[in-house]
PDB file of N, CA and C in Angstrom:
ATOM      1  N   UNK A   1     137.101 166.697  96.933  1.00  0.00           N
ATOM      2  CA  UNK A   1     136.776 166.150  98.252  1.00  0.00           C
ATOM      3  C   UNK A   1     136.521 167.292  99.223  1.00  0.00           C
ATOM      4  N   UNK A   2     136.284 166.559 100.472  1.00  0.00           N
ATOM      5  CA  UNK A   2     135.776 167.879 101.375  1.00  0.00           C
ATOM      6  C   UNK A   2     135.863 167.398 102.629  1.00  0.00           C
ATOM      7  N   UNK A   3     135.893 168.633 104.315  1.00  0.00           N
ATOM      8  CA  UNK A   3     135.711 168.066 105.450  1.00  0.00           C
ATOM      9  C   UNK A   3     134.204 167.319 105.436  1.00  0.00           C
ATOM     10  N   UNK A   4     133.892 166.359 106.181  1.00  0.00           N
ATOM     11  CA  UNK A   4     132.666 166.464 106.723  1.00  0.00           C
ATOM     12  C   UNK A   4     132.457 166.176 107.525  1.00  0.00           C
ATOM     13  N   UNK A   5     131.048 166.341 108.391  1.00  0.00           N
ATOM     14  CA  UNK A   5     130.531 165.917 109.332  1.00  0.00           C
ATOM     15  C   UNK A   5     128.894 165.462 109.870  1.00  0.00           C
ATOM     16  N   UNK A   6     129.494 164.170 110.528  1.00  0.00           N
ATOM     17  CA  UNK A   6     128.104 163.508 110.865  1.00  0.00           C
ATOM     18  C   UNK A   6     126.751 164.570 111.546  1.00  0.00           C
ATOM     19  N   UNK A   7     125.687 163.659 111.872  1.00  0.00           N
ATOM     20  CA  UNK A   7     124.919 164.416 112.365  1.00  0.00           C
ATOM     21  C   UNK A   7     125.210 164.340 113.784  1.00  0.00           C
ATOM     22  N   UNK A   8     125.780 163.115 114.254  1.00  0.00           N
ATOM     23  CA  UNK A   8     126.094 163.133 115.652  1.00  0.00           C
ATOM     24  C   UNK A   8     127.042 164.243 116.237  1.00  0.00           C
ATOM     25  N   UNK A   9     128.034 164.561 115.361  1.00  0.00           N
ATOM     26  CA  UNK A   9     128.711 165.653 115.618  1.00  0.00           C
ATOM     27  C   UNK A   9     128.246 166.810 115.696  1.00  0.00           C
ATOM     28  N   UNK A  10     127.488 167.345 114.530  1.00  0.00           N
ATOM     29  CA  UNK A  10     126.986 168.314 114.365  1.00  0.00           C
ATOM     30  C   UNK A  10     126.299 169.031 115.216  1.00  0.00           C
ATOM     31  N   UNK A  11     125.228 167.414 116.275  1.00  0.00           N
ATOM     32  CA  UNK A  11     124.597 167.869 117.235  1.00  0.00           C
ATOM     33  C   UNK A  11     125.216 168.382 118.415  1.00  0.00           C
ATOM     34  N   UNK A  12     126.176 167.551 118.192  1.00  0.00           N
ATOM     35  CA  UNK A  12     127.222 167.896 119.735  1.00  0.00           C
ATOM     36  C   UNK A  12     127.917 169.011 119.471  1.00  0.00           C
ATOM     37  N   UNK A  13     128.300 170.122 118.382  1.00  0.00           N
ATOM     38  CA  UNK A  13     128.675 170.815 117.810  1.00  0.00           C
ATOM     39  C   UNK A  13     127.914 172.178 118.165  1.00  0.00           C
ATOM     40  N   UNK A  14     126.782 171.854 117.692  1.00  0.00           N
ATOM     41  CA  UNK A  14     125.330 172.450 117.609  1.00  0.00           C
ATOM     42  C   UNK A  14     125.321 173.159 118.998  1.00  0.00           C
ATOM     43  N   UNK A  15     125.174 172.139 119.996  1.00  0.00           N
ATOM     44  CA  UNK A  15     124.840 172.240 121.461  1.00  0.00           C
ATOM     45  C   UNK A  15     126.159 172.891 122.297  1.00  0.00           C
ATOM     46  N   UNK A  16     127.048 172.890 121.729  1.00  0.00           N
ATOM     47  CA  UNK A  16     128.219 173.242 122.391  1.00  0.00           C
ATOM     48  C   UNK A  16     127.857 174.964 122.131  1.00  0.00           C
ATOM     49  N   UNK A  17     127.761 175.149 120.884  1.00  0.00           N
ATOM     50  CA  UNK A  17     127.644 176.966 120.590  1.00  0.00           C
ATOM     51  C   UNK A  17     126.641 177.503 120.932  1.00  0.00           C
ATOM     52  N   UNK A  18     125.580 176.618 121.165  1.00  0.00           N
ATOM     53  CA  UNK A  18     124.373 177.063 121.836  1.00  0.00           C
ATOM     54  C   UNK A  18     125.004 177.708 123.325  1.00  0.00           C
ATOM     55  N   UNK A  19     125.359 176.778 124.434  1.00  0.00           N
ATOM     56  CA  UNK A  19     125.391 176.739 125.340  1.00  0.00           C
ATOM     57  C   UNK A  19     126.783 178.037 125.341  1.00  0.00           C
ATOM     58  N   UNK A  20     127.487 178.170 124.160  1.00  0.00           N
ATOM     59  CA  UNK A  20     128.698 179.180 124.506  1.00  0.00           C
ATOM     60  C   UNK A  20     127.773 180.500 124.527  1.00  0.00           C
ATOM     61  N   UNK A  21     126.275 180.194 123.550  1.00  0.00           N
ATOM     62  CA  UNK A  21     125.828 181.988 123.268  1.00  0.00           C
ATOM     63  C   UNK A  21     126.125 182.399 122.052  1.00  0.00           C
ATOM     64  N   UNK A  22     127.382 181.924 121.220  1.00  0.00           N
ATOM     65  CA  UNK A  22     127.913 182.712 120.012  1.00  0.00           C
ATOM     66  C   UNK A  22     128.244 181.635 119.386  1.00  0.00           C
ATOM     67  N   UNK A  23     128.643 182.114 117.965  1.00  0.00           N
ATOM     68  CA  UNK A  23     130.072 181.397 117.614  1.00  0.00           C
ATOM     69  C   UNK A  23     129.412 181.451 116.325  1.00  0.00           C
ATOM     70  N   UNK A  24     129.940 181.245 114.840  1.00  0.00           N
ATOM     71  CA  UNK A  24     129.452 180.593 113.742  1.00  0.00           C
ATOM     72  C   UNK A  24     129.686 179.269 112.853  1.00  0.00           C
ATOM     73  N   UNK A  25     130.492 178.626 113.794  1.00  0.00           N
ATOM     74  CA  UNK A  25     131.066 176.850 113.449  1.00  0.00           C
ATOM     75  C   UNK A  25     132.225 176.876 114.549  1.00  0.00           C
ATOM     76  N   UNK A  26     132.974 175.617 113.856  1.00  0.00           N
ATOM     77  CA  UNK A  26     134.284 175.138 114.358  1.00  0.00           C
ATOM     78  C   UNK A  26     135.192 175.408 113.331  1.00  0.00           C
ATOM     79  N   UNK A  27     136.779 175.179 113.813  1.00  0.00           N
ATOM     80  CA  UNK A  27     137.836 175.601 112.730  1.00  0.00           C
ATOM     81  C   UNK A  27     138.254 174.292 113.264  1.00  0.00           C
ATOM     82  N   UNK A  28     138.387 173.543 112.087  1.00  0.00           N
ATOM     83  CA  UNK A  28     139.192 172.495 112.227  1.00  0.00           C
ATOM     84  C   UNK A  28     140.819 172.654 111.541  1.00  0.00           C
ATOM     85  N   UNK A  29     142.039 172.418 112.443  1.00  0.00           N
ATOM     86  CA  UNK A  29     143.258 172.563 111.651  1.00  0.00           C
ATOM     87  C   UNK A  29     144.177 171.588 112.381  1.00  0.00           C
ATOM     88  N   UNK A  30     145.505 172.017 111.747  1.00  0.00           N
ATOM     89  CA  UNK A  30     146.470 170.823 112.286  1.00  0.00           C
ATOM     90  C   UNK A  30     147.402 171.433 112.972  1.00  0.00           C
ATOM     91  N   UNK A  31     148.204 171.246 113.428  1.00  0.00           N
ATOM     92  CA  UNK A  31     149.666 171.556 113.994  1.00  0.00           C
ATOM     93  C   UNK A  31     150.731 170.803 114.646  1.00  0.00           C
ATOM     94  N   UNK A  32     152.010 171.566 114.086  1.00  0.00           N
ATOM     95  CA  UNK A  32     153.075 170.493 114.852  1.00  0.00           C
ATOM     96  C   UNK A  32     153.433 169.661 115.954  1.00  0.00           C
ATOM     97  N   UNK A  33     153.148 169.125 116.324  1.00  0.00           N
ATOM     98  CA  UNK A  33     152.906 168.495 117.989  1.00  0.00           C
ATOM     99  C   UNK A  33     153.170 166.994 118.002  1.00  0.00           C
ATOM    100  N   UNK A  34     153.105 166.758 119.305  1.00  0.00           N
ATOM    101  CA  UNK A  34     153.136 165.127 119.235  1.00  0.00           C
ATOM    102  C   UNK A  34     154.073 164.517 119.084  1.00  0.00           C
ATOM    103  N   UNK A  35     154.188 163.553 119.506  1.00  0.00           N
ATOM    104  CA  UNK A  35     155.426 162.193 119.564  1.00  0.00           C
ATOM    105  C   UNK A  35     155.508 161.877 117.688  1.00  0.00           C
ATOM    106  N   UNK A  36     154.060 162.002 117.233  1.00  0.00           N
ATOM    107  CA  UNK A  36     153.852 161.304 115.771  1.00  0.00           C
ATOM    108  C   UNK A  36     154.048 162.560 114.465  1.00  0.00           C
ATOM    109  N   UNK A  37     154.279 164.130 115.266  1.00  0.00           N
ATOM    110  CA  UNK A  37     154.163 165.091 114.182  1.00  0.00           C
ATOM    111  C   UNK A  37     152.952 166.138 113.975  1.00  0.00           C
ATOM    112  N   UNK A  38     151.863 165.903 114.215  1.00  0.00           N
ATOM    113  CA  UNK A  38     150.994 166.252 113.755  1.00  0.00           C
ATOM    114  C   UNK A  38     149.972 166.376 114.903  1.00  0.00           C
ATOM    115  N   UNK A  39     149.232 167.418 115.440  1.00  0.00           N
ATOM    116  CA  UNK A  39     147.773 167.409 116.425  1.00  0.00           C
ATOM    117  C   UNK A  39     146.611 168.041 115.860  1.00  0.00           C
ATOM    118  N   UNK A  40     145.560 167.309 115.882  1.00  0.00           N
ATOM    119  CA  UNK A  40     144.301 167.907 115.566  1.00  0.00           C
ATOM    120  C   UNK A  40     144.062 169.617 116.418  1.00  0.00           C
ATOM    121  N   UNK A  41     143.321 170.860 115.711  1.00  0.00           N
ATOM    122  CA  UNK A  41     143.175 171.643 116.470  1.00  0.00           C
ATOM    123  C   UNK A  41     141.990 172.101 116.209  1.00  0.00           C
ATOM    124  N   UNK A  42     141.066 172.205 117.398  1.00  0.00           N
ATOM    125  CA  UNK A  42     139.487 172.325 116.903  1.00  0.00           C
ATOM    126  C   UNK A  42     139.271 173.817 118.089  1.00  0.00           C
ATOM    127  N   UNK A  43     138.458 174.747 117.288  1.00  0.00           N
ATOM    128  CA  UNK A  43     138.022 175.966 117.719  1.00  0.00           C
ATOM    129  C   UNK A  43     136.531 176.641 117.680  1.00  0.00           C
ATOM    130  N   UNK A  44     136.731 177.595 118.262  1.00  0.00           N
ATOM    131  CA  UNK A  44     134.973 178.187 118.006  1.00  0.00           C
ATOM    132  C   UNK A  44     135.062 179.210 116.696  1.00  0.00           C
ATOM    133  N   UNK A  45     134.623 179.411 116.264  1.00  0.00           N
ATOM    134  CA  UNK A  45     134.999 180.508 115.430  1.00  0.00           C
ATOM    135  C   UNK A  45     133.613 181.644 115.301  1.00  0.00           C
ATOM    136  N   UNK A  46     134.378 182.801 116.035  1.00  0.00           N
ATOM    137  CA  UNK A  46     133.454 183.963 115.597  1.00  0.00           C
ATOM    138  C   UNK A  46     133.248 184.561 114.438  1.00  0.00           C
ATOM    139  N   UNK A  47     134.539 184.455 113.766  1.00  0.00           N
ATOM    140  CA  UNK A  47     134.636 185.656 112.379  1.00  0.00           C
ATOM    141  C   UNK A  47     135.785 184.403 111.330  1.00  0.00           C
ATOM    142  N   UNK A  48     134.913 183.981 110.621  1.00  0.00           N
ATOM    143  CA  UNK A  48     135.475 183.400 109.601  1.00  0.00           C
ATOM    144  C   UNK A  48     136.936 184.386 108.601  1.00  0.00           C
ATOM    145  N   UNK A  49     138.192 183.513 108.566  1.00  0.00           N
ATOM    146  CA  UNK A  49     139.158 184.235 107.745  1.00  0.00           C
ATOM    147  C   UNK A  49     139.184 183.951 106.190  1.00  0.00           C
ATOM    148  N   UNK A  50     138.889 185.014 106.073  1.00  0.00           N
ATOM    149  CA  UNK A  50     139.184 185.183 104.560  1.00  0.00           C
ATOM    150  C   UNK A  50     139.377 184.178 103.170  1.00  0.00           C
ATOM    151  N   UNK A  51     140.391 183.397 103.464  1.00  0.00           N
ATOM    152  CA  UNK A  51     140.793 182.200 102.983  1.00  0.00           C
ATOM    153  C   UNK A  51     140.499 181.257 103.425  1.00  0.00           C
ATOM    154  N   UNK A  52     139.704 181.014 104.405  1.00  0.00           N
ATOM    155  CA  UNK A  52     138.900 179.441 104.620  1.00  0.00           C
ATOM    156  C   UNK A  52     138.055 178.917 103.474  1.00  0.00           C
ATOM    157  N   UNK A  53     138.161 177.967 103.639  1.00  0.00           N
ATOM    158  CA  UNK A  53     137.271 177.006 103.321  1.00  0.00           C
ATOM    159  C   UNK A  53     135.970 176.749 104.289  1.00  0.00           C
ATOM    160  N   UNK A  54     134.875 176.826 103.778  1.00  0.00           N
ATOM    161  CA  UNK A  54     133.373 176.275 104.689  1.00  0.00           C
ATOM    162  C   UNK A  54     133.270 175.091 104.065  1.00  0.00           C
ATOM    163  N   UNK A  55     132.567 174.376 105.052  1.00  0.00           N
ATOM    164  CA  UNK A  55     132.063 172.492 104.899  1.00  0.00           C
ATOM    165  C   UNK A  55     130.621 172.726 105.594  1.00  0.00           C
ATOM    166  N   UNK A  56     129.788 172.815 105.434  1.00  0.00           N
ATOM    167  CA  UNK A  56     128.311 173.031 105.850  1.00  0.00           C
ATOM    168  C   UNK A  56     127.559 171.768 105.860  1.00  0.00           C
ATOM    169  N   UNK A  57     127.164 170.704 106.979  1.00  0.00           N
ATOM    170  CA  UNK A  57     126.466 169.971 106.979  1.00  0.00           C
ATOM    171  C   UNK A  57     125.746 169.655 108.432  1.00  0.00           C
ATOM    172  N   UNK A  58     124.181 169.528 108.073  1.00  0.00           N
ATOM    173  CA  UNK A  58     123.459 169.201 108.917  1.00  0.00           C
ATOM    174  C   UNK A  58     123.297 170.474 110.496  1.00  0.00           C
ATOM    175  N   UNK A  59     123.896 171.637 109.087  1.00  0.00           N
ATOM    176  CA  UNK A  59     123.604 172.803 109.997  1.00  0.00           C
ATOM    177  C   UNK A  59     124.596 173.433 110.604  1.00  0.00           C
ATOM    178  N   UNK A  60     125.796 172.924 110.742  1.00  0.00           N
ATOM    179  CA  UNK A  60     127.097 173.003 111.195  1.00  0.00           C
ATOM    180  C   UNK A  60     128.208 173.447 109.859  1.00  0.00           C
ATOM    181  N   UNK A  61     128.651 174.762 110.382  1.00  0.00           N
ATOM    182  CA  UNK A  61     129.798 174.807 109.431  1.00  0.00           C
ATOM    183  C   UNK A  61     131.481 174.646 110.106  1.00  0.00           C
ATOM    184  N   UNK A  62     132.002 174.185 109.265  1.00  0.00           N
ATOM    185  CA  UNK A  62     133.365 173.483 109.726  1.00  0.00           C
ATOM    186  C   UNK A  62     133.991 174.472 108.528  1.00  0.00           C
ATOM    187  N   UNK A  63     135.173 175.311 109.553  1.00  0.00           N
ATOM    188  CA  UNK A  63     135.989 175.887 108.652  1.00  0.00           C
ATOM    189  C   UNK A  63     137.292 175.717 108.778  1.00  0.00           C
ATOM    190  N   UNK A  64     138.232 175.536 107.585  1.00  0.00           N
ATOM    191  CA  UNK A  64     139.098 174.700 107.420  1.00  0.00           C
ATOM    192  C   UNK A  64     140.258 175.841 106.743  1.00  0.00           C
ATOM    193  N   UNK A  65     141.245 176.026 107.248  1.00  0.00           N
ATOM    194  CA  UNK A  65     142.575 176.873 106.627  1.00  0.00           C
ATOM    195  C   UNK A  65     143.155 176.607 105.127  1.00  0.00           C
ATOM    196  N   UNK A  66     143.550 177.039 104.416  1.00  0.00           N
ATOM    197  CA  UNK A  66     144.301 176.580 103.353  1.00  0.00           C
ATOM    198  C   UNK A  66     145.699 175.604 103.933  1.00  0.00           C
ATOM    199  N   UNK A  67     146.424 175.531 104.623  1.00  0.00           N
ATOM    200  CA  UNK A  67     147.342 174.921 105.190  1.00  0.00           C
ATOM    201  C   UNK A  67     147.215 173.548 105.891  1.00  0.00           C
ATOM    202  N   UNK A  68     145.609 173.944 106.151  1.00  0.00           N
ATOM    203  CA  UNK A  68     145.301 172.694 107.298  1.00  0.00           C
ATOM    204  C   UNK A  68     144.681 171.912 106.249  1.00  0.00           C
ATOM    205  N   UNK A  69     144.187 172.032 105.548  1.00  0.00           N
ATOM    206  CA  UNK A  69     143.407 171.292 104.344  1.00  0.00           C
ATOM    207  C   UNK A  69     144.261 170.467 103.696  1.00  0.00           C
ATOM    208  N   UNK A  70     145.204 170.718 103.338  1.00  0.00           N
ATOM    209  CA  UNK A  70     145.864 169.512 102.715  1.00  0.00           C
ATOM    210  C   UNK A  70     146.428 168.137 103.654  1.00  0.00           C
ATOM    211  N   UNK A  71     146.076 168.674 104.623  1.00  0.00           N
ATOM    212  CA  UNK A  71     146.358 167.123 105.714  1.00  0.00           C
ATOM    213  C   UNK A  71     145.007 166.744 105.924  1.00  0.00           C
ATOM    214  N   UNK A  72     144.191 167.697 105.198  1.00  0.00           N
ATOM    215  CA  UNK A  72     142.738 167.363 106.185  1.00  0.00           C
ATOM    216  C   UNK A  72     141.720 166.816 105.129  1.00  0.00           C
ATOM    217  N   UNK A  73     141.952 166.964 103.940  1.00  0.00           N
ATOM    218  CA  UNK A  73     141.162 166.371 102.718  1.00  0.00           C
ATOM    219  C   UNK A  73     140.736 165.028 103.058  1.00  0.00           C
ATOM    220  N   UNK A  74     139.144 165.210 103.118  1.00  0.00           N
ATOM    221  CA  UNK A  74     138.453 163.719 103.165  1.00  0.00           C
ATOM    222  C   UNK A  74     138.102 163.243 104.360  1.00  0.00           C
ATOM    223  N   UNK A  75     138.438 164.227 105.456  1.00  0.00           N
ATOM    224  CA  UNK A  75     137.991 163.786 106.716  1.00  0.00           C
ATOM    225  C   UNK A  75     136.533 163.901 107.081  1.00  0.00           C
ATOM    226  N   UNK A  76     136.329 163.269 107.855  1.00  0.00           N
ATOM    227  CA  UNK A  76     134.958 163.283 108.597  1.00  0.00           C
ATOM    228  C   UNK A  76     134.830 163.313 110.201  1.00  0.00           C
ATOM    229  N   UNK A  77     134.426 164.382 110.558  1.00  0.00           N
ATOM    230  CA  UNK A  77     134.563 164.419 112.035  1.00  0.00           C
ATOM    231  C   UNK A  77     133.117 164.038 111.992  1.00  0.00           C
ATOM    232  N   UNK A  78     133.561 162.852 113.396  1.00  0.00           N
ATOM    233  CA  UNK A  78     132.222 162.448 114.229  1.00  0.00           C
ATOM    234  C   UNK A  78     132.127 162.403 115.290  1.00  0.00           C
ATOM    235  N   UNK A  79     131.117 162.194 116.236  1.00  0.00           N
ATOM    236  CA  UNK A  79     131.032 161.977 117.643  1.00  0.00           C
ATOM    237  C   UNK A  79     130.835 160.826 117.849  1.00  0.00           C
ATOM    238  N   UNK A  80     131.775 160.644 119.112  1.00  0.00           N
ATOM    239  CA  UNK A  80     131.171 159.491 119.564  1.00  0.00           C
ATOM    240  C   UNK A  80     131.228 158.717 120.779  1.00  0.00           C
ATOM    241  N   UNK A  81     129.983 157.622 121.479  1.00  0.00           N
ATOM    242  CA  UNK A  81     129.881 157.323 122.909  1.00  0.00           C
ATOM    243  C   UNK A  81     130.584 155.888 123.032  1.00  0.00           C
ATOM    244  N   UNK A  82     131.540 155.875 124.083  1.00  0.00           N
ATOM    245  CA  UNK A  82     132.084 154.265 123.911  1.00  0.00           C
ATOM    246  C   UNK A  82     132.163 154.161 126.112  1.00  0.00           C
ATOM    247  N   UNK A  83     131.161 153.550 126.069  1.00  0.00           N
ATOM    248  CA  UNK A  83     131.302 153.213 127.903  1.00  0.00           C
ATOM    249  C   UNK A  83     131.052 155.053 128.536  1.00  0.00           C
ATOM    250  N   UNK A  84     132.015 155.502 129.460  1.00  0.00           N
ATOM    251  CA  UNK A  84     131.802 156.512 129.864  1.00  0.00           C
ATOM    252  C   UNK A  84     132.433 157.253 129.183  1.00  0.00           C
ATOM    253  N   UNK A  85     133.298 157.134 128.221  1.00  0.00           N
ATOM    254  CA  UNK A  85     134.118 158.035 127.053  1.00  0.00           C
ATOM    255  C   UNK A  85     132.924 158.381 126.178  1.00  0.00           C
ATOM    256  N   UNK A  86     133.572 160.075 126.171  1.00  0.00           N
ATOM    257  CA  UNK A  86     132.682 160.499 124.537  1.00  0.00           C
ATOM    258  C   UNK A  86     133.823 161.291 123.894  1.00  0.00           C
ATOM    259  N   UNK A  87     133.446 161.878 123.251  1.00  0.00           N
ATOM    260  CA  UNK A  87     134.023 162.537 122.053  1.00  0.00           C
ATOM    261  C   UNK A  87     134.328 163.182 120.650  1.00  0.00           C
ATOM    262  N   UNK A  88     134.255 163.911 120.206  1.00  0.00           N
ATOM    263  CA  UNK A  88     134.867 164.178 118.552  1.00  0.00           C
ATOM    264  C   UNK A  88     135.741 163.029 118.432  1.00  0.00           C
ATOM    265  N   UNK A  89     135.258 162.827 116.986  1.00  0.00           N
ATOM    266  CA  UNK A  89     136.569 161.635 116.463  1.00  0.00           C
ATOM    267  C   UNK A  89     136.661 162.010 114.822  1.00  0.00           C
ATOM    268  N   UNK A  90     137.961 162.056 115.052  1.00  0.00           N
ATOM    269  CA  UNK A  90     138.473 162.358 113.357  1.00  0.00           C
ATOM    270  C   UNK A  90     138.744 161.179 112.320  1.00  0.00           C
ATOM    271  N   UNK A  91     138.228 160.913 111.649  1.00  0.00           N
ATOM    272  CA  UNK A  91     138.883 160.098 110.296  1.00  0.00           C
ATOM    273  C   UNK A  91     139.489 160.497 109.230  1.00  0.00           C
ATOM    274  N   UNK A  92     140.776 160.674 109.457  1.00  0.00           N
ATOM    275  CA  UNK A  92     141.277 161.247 108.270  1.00  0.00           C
ATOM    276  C   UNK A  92     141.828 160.026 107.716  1.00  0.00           C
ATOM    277  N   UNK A  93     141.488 159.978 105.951  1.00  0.00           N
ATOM    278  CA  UNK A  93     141.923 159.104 105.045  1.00  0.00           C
ATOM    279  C   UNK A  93     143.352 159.389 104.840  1.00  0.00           C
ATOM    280  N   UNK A  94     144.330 160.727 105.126  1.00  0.00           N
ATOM    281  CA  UNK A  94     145.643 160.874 105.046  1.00  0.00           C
ATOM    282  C   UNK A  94     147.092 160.103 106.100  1.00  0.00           C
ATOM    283  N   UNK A  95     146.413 159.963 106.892  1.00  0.00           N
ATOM    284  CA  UNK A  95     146.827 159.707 108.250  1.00  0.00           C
ATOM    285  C   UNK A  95     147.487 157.832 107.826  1.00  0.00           C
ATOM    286  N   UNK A  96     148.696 158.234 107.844  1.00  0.00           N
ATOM    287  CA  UNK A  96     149.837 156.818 107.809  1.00  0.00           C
ATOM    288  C   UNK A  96     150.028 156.013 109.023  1.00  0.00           C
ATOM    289  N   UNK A  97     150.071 157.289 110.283  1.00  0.00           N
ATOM    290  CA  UNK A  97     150.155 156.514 111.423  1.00  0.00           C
ATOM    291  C   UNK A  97     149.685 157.468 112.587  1.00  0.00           C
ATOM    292  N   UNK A  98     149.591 156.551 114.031  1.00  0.00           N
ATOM    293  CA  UNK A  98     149.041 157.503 114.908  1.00  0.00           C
ATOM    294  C   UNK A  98     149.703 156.919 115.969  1.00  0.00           C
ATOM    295  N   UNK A  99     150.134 158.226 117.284  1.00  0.00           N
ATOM    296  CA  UNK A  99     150.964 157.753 118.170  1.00  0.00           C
ATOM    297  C   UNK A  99     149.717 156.477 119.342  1.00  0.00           C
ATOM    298  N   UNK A 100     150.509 156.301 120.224  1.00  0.00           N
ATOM    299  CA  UNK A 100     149.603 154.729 121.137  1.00  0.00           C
ATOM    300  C   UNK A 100     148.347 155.829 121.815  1.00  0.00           C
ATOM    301  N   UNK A 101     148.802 157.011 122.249  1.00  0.00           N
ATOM    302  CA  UNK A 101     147.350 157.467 122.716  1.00  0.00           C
ATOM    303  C   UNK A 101     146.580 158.687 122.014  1.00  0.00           C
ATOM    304  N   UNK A 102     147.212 158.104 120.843  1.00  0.00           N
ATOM    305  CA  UNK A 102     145.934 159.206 119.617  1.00  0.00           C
ATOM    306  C   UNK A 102     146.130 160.474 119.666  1.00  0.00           C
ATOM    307  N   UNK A 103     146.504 161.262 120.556  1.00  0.00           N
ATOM    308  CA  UNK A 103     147.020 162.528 120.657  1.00  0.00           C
ATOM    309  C   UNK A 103     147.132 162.817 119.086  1.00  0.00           C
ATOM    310  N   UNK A 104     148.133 162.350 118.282  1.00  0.00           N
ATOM    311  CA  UNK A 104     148.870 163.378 117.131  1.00  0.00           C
ATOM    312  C   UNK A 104     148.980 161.987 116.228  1.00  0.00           C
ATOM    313  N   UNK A 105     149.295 162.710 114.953  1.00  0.00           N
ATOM    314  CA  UNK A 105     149.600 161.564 114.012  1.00  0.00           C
ATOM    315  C   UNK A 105     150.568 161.825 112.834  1.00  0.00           C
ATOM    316  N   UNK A 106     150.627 161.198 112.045  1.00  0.00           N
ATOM    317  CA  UNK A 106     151.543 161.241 110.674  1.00  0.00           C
ATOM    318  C   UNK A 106     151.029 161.015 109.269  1.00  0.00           C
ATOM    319  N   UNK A 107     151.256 162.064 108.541  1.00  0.00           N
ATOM    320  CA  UNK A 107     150.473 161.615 106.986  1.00  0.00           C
ATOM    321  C   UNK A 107     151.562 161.747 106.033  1.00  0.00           C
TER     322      UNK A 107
END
């Protein structure tokens, strides 16, 4: 299995590093946090580490930790527009539960 990501993301992804000037993807990882355990942590990444993992789609690379990967297997980050809300949105197939305002979760 693998991270992935839509094209909607990608674009919004895309346009974000444009507009920073630099970067060569996002780092997607996890960390301790939250009422539920667990917080998504999303970054720019200049210099890929060593032991990542790359997820390359639709032009966008998503790099992923050895640590963060095992909570993160099978996800799909997407974007998305709901009324005046937008956003990254994560689907992780690991995820047992999630606190009432999505912040953090539990796998």
């Amino acid at each position: 299995m693998a991270v992935t990501i839509t094209d909607a993301a990608a674009r919004h992804v895309a346009s974000q590093l444009e507009s920073r000037g630099r970067g060569l993807g996002v780092r997607l990882g996890v960390t301790t946090s939250g009422c539920s355990g667990m917080a998504y942590v999303l970054e720019f990444v200049d210099e890929p580490a060593p032991e990542d993992s790359v997820f390359e789609a639709h032009g966008v690379k998503v790099f992923v930790d050895p640590k963060s990967l095992v909570y993160l297997e099978g996800t799909e980050l997407d974007f998305e527009r709901e009324g005046l809300n937008e956003g990254l949105v994560f689907r992780n197939p690991n995820v047992s539960a999630e606190c009432g305002c999505g912040e953090s979760f539990t796998v």
